[in-house]
C-alpha atoms as a PDB file:
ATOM      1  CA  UNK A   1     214.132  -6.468-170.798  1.00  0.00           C
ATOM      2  CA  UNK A   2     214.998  -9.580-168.823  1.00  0.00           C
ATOM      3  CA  UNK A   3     212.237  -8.738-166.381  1.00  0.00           C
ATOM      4  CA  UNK A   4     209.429  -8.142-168.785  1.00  0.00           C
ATOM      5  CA  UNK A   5     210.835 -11.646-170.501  1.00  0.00           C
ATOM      6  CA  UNK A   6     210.245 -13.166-167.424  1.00  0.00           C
ATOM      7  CA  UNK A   7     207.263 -11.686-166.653  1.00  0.00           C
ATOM      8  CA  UNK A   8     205.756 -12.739-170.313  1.00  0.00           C
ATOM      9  CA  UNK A   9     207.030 -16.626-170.029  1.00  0.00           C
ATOM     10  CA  UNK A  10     205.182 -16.805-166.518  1.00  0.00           C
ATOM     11  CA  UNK A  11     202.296 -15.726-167.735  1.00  0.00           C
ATOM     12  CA  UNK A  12     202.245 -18.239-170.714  1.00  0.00           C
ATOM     13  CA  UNK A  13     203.371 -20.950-168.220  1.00  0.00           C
ATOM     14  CA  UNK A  14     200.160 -20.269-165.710  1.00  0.00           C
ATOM     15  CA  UNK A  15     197.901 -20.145-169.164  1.00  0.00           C
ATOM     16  CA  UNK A  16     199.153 -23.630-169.880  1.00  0.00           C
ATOM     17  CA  UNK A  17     198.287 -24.700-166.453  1.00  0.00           C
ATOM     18  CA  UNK A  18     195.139 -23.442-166.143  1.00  0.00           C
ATOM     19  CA  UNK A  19     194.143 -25.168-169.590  1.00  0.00           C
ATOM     20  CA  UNK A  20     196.011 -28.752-168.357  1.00  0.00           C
ATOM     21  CA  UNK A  21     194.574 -28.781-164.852  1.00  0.00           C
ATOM     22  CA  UNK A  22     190.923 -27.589-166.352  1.00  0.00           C
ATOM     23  CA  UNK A  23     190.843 -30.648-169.159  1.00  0.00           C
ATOM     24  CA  UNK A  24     191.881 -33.056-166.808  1.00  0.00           C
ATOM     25  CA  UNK A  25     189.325 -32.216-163.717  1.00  0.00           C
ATOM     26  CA  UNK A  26     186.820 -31.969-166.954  1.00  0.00           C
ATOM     27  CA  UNK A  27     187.774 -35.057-168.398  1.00  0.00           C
ATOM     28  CA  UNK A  28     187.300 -36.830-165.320  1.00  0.00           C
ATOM     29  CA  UNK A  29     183.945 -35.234-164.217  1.00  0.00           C
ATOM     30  CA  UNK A  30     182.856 -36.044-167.330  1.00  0.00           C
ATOM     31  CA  UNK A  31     184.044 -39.745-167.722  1.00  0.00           C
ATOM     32  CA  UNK A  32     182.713 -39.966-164.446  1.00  0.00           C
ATOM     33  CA  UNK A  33     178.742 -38.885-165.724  1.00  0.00           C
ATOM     34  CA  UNK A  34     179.000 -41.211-168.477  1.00  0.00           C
ATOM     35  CA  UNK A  35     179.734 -44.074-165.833  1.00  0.00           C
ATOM     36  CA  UNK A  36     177.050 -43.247-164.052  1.00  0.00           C
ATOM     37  CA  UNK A  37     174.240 -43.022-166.725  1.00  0.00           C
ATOM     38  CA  UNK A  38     175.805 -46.550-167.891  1.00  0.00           C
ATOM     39  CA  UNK A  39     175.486 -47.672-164.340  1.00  0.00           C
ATOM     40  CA  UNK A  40     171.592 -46.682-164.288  1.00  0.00           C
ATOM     41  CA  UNK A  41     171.139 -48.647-167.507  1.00  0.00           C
ATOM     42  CA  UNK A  42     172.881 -51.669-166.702  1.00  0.00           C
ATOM     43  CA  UNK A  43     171.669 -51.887-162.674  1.00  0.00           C
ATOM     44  CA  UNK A  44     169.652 -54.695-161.551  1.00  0.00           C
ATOM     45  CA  UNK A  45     165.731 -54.455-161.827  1.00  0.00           C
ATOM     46  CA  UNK A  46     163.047 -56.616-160.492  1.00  0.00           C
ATOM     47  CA  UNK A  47     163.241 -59.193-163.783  1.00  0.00           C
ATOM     48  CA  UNK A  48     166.819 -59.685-163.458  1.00  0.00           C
ATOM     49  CA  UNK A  49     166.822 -60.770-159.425  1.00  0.00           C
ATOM     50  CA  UNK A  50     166.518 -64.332-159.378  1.00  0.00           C
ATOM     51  CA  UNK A  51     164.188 -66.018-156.421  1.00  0.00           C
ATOM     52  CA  UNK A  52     165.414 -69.543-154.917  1.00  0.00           C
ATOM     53  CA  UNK A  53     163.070 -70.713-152.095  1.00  0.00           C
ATOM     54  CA  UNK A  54     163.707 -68.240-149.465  1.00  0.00           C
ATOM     55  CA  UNK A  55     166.639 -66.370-151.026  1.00  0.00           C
ATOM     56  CA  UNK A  56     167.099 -64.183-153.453  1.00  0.00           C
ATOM     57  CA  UNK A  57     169.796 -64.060-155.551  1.00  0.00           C
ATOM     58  CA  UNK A  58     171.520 -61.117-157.014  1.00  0.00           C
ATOM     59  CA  UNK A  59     173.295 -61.699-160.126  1.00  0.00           C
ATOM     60  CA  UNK A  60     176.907 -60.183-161.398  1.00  0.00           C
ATOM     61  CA  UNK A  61     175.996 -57.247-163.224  1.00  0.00           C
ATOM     62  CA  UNK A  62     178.716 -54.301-164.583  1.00  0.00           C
ATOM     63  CA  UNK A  63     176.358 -51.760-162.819  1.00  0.00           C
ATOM     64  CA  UNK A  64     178.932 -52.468-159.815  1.00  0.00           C
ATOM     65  CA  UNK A  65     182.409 -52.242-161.556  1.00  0.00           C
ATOM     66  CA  UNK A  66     180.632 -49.240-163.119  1.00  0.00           C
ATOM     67  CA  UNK A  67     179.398 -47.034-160.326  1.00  0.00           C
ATOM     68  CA  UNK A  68     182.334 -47.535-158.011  1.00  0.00           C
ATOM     69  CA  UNK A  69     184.852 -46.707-160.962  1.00  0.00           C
ATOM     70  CA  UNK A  70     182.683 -43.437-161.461  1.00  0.00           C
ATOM     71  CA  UNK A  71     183.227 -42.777-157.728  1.00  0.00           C
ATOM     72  CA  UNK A  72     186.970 -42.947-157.993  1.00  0.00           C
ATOM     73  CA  UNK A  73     186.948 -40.390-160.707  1.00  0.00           C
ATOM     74  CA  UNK A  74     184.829 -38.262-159.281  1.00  0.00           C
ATOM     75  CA  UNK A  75     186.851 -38.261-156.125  1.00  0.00           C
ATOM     76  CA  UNK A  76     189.778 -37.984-157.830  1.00  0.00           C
ATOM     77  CA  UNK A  77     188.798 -34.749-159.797  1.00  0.00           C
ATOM     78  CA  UNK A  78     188.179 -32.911-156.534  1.00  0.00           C
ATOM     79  CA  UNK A  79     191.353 -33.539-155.015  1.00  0.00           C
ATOM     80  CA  UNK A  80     192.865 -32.507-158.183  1.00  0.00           C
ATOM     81  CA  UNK A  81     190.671 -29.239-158.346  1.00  0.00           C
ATOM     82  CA  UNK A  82     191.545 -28.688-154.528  1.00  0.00           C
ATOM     83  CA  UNK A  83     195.401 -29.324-154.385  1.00  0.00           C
ATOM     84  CA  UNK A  84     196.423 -27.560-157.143  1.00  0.00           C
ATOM     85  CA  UNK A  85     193.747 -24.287-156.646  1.00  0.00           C
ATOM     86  CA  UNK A  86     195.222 -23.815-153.125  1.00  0.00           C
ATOM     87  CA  UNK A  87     193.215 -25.455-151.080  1.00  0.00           C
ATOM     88  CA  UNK A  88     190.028 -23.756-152.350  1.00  0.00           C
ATOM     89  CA  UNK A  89     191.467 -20.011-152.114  1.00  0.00           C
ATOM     90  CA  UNK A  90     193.066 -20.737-148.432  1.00  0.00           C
ATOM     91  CA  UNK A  91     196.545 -21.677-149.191  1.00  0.00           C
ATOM     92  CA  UNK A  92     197.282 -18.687-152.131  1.00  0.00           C
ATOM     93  CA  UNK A  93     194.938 -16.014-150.673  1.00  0.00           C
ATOM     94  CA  UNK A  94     197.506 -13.338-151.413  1.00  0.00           C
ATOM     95  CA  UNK A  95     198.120 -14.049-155.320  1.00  0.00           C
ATOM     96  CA  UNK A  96     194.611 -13.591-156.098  1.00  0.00           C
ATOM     97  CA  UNK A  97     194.177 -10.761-157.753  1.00  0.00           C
ATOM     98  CA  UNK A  98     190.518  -9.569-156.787  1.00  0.00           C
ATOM     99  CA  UNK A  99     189.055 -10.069-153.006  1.00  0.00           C
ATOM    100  CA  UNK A 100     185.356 -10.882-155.251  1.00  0.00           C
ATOM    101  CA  UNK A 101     187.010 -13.410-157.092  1.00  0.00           C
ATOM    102  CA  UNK A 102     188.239 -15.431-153.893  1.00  0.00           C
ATOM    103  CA  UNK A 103     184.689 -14.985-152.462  1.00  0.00           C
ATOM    104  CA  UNK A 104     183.212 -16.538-155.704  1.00  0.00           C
ATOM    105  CA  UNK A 105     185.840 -18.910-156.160  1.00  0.00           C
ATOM    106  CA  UNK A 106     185.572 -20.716-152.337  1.00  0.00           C
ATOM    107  CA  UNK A 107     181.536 -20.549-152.913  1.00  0.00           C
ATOM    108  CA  UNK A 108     182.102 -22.268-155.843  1.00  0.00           C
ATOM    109  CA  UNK A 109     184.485 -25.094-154.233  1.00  0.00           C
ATOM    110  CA  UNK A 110     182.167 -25.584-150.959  1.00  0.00           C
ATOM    111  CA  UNK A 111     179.237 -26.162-153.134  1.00  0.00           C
ATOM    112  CA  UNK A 112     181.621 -28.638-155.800  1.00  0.00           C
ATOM    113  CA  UNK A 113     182.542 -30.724-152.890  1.00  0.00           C
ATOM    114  CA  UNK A 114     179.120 -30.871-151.423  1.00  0.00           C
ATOM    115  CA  UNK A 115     177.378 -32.013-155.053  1.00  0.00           C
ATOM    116  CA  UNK A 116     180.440 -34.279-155.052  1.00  0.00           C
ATOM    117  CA  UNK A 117     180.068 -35.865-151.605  1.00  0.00           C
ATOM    118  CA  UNK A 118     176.127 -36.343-152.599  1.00  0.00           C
ATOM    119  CA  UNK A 119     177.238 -38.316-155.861  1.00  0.00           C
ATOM    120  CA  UNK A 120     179.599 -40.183-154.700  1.00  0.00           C
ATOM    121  CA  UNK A 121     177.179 -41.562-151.971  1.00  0.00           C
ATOM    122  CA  UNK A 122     174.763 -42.098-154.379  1.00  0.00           C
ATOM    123  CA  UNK A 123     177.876 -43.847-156.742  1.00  0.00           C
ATOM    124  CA  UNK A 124     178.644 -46.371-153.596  1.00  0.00           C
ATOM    125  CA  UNK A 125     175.119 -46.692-152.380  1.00  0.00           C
ATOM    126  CA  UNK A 126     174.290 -48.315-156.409  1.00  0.00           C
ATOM    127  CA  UNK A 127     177.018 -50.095-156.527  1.00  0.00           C
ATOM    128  CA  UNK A 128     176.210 -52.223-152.787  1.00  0.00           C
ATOM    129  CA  UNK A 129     172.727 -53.028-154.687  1.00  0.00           C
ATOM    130  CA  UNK A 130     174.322 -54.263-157.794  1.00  0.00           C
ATOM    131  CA  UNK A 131     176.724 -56.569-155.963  1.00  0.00           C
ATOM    132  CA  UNK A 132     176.906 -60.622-156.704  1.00  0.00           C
ATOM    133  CA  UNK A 133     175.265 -61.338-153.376  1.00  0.00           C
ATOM    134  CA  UNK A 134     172.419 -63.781-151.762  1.00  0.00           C
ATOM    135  CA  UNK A 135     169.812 -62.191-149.403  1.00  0.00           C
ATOM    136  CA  UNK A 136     167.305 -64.384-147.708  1.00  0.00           C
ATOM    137  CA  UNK A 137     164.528 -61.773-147.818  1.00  0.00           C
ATOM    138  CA  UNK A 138     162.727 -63.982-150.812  1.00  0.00           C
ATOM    139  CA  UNK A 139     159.700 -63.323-151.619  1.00  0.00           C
ATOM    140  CA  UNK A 140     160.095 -59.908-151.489  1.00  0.00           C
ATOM    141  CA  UNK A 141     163.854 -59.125-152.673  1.00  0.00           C
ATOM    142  CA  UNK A 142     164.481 -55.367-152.644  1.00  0.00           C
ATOM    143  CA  UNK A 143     166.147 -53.697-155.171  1.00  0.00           C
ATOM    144  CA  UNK A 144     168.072 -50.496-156.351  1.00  0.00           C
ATOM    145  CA  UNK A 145     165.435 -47.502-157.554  1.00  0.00           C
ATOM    146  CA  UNK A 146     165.277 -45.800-161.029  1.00  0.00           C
ATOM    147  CA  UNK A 147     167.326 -42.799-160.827  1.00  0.00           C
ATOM    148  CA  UNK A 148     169.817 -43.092-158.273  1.00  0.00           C
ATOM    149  CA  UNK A 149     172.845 -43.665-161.006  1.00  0.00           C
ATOM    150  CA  UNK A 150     171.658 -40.946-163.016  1.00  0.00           C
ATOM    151  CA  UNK A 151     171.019 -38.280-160.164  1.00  0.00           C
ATOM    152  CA  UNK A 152     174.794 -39.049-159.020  1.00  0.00           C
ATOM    153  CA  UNK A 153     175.788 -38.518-162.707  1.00  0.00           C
ATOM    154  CA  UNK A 154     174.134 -35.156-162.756  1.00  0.00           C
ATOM    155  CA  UNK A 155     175.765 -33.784-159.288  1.00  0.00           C
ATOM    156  CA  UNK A 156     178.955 -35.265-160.794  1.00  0.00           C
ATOM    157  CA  UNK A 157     178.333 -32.926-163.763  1.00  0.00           C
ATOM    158  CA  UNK A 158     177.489 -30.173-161.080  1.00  0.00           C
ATOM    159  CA  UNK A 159     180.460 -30.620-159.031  1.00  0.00           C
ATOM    160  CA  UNK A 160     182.883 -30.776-161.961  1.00  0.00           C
ATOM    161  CA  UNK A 161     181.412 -27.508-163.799  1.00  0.00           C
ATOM    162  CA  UNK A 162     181.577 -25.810-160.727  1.00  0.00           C
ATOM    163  CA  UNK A 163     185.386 -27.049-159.649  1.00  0.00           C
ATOM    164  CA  UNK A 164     186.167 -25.535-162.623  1.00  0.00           C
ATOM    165  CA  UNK A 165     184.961 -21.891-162.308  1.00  0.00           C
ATOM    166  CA  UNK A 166     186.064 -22.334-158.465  1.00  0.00           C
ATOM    167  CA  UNK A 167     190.036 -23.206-159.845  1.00  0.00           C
ATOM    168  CA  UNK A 168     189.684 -20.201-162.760  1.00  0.00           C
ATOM    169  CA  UNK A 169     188.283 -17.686-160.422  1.00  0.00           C
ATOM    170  CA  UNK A 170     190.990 -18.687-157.499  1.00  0.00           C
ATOM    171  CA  UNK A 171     194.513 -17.999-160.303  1.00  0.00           C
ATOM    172  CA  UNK A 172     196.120 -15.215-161.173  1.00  0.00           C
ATOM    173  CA  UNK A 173     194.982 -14.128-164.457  1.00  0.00           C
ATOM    174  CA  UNK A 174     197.351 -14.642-167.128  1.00  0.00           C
ATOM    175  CA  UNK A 175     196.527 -11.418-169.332  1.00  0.00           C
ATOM    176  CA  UNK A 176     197.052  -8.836-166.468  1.00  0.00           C
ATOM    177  CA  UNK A 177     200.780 -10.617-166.166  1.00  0.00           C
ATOM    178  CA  UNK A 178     201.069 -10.196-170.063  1.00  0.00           C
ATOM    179  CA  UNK A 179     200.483  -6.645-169.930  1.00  0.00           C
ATOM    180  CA  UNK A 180     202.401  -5.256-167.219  1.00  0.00           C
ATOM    181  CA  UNK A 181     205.140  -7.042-169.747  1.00  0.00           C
ATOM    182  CA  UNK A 182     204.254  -4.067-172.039  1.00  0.00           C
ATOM    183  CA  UNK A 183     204.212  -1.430-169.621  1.00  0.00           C
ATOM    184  CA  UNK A 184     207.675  -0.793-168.125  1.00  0.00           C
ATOM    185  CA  UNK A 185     208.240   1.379-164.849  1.00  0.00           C
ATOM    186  CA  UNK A 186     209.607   4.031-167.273  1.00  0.00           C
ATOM    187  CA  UNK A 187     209.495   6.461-164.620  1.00  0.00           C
ATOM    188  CA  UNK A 188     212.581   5.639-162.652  1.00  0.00           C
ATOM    189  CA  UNK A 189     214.797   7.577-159.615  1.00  0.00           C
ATOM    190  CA  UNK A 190     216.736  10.265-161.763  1.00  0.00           C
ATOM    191  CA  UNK A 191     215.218   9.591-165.398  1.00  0.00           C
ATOM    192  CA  UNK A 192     213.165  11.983-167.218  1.00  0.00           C
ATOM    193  CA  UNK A 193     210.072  10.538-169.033  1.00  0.00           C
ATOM    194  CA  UNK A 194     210.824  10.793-173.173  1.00  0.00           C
ATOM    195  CA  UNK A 195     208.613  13.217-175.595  1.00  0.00           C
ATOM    196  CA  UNK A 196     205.511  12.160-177.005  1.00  0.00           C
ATOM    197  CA  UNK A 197     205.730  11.291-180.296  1.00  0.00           C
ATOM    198  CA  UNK A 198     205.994  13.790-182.988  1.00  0.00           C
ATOM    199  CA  UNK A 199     207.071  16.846-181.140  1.00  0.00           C
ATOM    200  CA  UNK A 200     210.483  18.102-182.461  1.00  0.00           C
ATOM    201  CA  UNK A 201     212.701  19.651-179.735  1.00  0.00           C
ATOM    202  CA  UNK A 202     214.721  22.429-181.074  1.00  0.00           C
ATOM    203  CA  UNK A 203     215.854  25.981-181.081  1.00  0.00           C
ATOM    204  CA  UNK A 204     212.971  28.810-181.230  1.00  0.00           C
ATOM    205  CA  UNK A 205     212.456  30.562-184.443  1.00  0.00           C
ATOM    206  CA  UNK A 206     213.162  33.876-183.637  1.00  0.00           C
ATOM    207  CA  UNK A 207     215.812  34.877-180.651  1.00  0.00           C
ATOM    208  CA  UNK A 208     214.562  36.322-178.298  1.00  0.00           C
ATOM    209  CA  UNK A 209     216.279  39.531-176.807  1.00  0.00           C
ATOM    210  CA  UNK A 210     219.051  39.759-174.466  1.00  0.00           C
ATOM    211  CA  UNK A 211     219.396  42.221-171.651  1.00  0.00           C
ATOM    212  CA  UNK A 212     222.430  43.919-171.887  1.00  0.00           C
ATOM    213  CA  UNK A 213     225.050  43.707-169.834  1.00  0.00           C
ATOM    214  CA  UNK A 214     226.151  46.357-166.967  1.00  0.00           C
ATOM    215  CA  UNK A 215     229.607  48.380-167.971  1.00  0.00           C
ATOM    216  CA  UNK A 216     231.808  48.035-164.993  1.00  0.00           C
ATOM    217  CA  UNK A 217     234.074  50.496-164.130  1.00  0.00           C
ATOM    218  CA  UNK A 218     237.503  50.882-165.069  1.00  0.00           C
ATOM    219  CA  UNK A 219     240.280  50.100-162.528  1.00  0.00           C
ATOM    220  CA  UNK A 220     241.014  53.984-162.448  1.00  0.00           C
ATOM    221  CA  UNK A 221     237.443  54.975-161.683  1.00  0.00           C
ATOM    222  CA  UNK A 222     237.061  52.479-158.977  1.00  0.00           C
ATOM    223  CA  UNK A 223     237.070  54.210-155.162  1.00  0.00           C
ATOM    224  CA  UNK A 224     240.226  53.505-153.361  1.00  0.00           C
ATOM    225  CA  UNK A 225     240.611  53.664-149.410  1.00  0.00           C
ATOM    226  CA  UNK A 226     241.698  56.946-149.537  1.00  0.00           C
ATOM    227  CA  UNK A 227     239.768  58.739-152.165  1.00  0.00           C
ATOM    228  CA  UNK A 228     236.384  56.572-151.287  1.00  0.00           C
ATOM    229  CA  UNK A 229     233.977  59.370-153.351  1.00  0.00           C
ATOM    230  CA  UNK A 230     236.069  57.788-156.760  1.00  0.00           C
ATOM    231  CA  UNK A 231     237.899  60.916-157.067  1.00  0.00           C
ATOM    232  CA  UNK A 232     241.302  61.109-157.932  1.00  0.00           C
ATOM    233  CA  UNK A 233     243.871  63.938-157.298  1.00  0.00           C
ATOM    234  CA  UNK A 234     244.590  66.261-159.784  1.00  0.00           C
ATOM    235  CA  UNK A 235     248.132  65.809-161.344  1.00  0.00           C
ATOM    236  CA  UNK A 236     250.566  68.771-159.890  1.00  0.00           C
ATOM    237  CA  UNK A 237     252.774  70.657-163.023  1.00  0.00           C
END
């Protein structure tokens, strides 16, 4: 009993997990997006630039505070995804239960952290264009293109979704730990299993018939060393 107890508060222990670690990587990818698509509506455009002689000026916008914030998110949901999986399936190869599972699981991580490294280019890239700076490339000032804070919000999305499945599909799963708590090694070294249920063990109904048993000789009859036919003498008058 204190083994299956053990067994059952483990597995409720690694469900909690599993639900903490996957909000928080999803609350961060997600926070993350949102930064992004704020970033792309906030960024600098070609109105907003202003031109002084041979300089152009680049105004303080939140587009910067925005995209690098929804870089450090980003990164951090990764590393959170990656440290506590295992190190994408290398570090707890043996727990997992299924070899397909691990397979899917590391595709899933080598693809999260490539849409991740994309986005978070993309993240710092916006952010360098949306800086308070002067360039003297006036009268052509360049500028940050439509789409580039939105694309990185979208890979964030990617890389989060997919961090998830890649964390779910490299644990243990909780509900084959619950029920080997209901299924006891019952058959142990020198114990019988018990009757199924609703068979009655008992005496038959009607006896069955003995053999009877072999009459020995008496202690008379039985041959001695010198009579050894069983014979004895004859008494004399």
């Amino acid at each position: 009993m204190l083994g299956a107890e053990k067994r059952l508060k483990m597995a409720i222990k690694m469900d909690k997990t599993m639900i903490i670690v996957c909000s928080v990587i999803g609350s961060l990818g997600v926070l993350s997006a949102i930064l992004g698509f704020s970033a792309e509506g906030t960024k600098l455009t070609p109105y907003t630039i202003l031109v002084y002689g041979d300089e152009c000026i680049y105004p303080q916008n939140p587009a910067l505070g925005l995209g690098v914030c929804a870089a450090i998110f980003l990164l951090v949901a990764q590393v959170t995804f990656s440290a506590v999986g295992g190190c994408c399936g290398c570090c707890k190869s043996r727990s997992i239960p299924s070899e397909t599972k691990r397979i899917v699981g590391i595709v899933c991580a080598v693809f999260s952290w490539i849409a991740a490294v994309i986005a978070w280019a993309l993240l710092i890239e916006g952010a360098s264009w949306n800086a308070n700076v002067v360039r003297e490339t006036a009268p052509f000032c360049p500028y940050l293109k439509d789409g580039i804070f939105a694309g990185a919000g979208v890979l964030a999305l990617a890389a989060t979704a997919l961090g998830v499945t890649s964390f779910i599909m490299l644990q243990r799963q909780p509900v084959a730990a619950a029920a080997a708590v209901g299924t006891p090694n019952s058959k142990r070294t020198g114990e019988q299993s018990p009757p199924p249920a609703g068979v009655a063990l008992g005496q038959p109904m009607f006896p069955q018939p003995s053999k009877p048993e072999p009459e020995l000789p008496s202690v008379a009859d039985r041959p001695t060393a010198a009579h050894p036919q069983g014979y004895r003498e004859a008494p004399q008058n």
